[in-house]
PDB file of N, CA and C in Angstrom:
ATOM      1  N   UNK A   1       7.440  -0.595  10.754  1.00  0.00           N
ATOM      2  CA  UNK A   1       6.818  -1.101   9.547  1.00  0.00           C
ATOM      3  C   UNK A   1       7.275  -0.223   8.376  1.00  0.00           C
ATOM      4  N   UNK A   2       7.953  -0.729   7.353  1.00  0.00           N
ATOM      5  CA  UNK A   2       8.444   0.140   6.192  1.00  0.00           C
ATOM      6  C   UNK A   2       7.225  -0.173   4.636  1.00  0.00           C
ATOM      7  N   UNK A   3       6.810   1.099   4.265  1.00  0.00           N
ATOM      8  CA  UNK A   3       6.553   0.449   3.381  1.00  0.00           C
ATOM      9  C   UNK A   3       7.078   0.040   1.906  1.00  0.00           C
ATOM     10  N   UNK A   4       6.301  -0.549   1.079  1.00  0.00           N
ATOM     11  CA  UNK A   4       7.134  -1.047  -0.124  1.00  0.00           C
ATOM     12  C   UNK A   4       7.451   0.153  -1.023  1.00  0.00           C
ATOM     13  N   UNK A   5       7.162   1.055  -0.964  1.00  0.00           N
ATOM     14  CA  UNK A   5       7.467   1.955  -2.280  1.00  0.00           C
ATOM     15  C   UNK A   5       7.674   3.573  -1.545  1.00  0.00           C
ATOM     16  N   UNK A   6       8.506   4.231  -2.509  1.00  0.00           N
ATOM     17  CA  UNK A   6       8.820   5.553  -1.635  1.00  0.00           C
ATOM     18  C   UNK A   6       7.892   6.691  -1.482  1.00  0.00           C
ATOM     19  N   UNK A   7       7.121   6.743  -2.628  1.00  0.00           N
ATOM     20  CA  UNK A   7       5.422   7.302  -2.933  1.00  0.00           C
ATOM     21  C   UNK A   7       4.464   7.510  -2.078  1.00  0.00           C
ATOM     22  N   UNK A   8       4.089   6.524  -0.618  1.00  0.00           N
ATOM     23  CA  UNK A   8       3.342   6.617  -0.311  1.00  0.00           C
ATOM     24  C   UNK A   8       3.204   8.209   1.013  1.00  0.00           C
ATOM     25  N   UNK A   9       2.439   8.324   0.984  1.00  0.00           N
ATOM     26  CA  UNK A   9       2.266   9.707   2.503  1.00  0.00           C
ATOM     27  C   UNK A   9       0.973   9.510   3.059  1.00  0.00           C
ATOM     28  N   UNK A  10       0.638   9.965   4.427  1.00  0.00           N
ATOM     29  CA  UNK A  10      -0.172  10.377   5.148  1.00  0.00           C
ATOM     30  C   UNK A  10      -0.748  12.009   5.844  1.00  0.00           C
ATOM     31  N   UNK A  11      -1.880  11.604   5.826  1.00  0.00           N
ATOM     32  CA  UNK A  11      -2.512  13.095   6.043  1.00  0.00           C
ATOM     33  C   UNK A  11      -2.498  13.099   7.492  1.00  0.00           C
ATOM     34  N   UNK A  12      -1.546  14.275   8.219  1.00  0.00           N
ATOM     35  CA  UNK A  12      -1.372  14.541   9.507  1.00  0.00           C
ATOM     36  C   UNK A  12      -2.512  14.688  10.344  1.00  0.00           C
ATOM     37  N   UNK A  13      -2.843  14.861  11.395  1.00  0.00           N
ATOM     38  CA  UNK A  13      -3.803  15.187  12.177  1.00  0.00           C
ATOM     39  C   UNK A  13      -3.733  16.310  12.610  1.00  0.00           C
ATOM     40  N   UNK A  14      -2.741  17.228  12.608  1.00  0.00           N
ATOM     41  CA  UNK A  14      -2.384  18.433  13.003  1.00  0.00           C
ATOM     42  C   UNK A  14      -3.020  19.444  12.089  1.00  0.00           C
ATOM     43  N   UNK A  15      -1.697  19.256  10.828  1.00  0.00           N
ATOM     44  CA  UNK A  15      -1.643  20.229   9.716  1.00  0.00           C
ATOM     45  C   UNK A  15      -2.556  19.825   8.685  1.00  0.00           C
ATOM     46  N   UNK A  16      -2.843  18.112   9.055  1.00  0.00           N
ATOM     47  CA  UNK A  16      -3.889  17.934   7.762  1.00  0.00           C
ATOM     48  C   UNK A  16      -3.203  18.059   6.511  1.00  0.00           C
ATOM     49  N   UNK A  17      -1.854  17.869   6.392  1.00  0.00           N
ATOM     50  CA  UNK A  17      -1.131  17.737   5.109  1.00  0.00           C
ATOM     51  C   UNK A  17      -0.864  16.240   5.029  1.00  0.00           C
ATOM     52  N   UNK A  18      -0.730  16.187   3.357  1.00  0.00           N
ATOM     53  CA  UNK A  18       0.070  15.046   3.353  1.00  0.00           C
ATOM     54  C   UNK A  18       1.745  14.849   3.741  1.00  0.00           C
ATOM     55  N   UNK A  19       1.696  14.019   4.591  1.00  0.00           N
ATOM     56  CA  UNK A  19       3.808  13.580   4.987  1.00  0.00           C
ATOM     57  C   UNK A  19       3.803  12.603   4.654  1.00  0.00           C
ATOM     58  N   UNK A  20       5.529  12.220   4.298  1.00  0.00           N
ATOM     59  CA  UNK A  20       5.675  11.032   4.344  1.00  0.00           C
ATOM     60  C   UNK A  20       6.399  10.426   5.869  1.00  0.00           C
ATOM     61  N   UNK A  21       6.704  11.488   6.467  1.00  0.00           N
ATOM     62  CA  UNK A  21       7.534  11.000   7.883  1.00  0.00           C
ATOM     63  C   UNK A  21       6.617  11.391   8.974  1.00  0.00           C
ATOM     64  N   UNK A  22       6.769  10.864  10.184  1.00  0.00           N
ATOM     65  CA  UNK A  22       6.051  10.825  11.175  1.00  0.00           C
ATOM     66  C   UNK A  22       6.099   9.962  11.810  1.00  0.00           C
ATOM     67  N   UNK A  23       4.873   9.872  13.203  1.00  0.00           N
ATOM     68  CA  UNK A  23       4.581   8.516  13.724  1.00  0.00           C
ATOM     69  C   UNK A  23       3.360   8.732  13.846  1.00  0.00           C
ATOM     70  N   UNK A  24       2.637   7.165  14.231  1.00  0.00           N
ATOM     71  CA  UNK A  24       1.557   7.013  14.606  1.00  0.00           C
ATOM     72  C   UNK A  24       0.729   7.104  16.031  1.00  0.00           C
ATOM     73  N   UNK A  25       0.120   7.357  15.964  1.00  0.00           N
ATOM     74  CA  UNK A  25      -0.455   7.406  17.784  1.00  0.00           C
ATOM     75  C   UNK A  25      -1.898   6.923  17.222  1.00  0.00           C
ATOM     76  N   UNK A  26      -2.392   5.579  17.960  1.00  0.00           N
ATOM     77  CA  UNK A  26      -3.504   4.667  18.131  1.00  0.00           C
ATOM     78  C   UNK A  26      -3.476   4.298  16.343  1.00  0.00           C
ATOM     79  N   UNK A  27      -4.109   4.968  15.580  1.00  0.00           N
ATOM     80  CA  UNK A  27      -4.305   4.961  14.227  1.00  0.00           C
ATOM     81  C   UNK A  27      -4.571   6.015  13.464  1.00  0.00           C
ATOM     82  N   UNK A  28      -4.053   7.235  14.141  1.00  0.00           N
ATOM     83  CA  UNK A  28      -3.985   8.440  13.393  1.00  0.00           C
ATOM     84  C   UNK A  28      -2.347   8.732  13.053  1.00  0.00           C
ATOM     85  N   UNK A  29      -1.995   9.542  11.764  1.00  0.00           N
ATOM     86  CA  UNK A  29      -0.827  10.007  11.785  1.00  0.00           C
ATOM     87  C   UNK A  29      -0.532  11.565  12.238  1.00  0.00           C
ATOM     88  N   UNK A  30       0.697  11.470  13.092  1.00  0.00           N
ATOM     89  CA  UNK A  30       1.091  13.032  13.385  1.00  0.00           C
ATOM     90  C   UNK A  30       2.961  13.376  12.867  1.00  0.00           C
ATOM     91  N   UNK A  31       2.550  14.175  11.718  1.00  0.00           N
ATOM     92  CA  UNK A  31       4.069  14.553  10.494  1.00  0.00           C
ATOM     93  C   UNK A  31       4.626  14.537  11.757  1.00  0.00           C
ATOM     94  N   UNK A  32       6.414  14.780  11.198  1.00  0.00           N
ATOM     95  CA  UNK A  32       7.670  15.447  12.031  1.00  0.00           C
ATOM     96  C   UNK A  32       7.415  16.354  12.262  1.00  0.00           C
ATOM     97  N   UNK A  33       7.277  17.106  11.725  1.00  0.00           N
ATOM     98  CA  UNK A  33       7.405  18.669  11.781  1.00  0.00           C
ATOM     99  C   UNK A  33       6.220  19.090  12.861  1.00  0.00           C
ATOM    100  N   UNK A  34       5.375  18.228  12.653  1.00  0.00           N
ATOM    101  CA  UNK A  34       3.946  18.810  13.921  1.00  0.00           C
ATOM    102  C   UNK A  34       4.360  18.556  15.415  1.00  0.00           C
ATOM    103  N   UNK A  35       5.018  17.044  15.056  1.00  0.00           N
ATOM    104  CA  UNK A  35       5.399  16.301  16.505  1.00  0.00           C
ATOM    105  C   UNK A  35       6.292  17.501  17.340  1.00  0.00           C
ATOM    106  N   UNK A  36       7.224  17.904  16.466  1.00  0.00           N
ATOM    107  CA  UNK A  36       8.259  18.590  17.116  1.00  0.00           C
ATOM    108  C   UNK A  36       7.780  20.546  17.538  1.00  0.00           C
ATOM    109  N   UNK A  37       7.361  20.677  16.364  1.00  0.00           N
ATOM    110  CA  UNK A  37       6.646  21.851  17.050  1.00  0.00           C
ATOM    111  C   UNK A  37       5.588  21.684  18.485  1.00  0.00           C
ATOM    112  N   UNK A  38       4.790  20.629  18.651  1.00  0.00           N
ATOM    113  CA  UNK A  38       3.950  20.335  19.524  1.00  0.00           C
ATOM    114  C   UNK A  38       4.486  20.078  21.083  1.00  0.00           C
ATOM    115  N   UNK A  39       6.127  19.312  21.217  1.00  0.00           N
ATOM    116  CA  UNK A  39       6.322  19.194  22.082  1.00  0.00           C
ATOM    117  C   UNK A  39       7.254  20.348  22.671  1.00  0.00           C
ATOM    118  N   UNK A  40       7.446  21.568  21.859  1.00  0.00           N
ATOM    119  CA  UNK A  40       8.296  22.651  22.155  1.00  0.00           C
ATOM    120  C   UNK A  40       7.416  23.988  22.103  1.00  0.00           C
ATOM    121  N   UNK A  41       5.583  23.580  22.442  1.00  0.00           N
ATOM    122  CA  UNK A  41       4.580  24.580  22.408  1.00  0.00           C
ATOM    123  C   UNK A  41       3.986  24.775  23.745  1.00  0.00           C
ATOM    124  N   UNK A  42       4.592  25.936  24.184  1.00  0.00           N
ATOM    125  CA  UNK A  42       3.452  26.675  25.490  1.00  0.00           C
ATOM    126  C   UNK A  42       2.642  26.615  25.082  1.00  0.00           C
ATOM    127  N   UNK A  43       1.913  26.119  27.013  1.00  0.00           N
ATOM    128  CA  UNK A  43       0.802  26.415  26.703  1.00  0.00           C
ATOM    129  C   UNK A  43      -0.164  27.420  26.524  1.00  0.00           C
ATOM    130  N   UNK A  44       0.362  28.581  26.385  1.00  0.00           N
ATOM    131  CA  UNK A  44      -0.073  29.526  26.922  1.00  0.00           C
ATOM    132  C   UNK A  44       0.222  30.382  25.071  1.00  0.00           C
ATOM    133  N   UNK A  45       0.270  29.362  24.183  1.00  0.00           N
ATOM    134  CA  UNK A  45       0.430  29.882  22.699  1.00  0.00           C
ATOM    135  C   UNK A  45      -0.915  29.628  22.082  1.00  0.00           C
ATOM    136  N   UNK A  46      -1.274  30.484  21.292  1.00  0.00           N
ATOM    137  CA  UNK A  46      -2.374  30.279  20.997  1.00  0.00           C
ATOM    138  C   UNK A  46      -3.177  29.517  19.982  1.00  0.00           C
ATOM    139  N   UNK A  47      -2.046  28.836  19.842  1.00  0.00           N
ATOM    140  CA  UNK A  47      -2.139  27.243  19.048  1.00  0.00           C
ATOM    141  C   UNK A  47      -2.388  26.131  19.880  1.00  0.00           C
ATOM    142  N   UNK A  48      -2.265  26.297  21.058  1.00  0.00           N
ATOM    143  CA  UNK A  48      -2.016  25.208  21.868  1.00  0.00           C
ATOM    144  C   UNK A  48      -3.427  24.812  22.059  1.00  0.00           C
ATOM    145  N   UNK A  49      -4.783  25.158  22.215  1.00  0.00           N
ATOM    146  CA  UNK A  49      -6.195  24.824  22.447  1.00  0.00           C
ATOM    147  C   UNK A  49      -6.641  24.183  20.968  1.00  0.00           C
ATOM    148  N   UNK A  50      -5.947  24.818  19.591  1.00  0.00           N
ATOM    149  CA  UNK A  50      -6.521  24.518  18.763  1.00  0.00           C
ATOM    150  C   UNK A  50      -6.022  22.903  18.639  1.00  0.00           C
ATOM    151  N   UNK A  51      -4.365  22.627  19.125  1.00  0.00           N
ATOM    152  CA  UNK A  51      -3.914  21.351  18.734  1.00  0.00           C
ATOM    153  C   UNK A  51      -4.550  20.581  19.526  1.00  0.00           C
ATOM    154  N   UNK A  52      -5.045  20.506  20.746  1.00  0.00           N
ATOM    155  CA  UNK A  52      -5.815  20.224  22.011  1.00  0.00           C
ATOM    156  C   UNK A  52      -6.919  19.309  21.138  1.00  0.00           C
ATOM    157  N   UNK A  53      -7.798  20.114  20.911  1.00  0.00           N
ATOM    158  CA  UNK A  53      -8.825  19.876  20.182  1.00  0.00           C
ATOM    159  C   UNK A  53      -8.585  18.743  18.975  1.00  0.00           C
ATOM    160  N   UNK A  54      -8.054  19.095  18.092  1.00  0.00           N
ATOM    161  CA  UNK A  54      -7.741  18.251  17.450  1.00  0.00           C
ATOM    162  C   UNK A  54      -6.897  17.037  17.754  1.00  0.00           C
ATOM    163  N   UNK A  55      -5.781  17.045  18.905  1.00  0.00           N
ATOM    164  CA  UNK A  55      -5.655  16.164  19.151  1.00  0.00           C
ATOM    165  C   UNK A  55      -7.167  14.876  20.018  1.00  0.00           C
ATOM    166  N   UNK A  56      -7.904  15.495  20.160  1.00  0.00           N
ATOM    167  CA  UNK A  56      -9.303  14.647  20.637  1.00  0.00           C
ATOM    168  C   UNK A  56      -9.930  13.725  19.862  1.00  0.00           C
ATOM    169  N   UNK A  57      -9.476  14.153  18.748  1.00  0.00           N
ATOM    170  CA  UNK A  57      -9.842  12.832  17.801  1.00  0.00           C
ATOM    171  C   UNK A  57      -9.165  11.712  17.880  1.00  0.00           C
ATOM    172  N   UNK A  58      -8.171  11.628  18.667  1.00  0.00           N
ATOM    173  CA  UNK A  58      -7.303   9.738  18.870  1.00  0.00           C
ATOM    174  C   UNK A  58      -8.358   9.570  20.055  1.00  0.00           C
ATOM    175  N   UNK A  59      -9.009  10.423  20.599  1.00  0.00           N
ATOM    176  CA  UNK A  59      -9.516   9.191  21.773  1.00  0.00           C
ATOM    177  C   UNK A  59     -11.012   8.730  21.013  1.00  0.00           C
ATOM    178  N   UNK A  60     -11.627   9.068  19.958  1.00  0.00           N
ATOM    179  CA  UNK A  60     -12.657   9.129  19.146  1.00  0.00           C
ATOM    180  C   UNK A  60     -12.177   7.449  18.773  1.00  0.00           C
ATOM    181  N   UNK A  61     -11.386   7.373  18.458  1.00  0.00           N
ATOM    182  CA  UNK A  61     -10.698   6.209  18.022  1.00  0.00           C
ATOM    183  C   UNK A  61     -10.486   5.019  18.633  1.00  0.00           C
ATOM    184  N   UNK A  62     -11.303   3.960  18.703  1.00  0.00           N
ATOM    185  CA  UNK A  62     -11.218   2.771  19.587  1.00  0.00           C
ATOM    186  C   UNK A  62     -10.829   1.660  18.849  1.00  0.00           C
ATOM    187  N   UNK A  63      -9.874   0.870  19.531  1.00  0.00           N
ATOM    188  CA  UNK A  63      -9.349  -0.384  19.250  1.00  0.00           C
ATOM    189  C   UNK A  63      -9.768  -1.412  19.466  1.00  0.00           C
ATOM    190  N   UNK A  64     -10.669  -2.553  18.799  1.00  0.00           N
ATOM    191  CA  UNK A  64     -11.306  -3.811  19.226  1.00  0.00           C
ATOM    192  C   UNK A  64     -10.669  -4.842  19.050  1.00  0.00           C
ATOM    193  N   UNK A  65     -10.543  -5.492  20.200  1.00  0.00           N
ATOM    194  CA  UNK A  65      -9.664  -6.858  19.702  1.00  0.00           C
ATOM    195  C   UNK A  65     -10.533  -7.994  20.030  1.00  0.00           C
TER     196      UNK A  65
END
């Protein structure tokens, strides 16, 4: 899905910044830069419980059809 104008951004779920690049997972956004740090993070870093956590908010998130 592209949108119409180059302006627009989203607030990550990670960093909680605004991006304009990323993807979506259910209906939250997660930047580039988070995605890629996230999938190249031991677990055993001590970021890794905090992204944990915050990643818990997509299952908060339900889809009704």
């Amino acid at each position: 899905m592209r949108k119409e104008t180059e302006n627009w951004s989203e607030t990550c779920i990670l960093c909680e910044e605004e991006k304009q690049k990323g993807i979506h997972i259910m209906q939250s956004f997660l930047c580039k830069e988070c995605e890629r740090h996230l999938v190249q993070l031991d677990p055993e870093h001590p970021k890794y419980k905090t992204y944990i956590v915050k990643l818990r908010k997509l299952k908060a998130s339900t889809l009704y059809s």
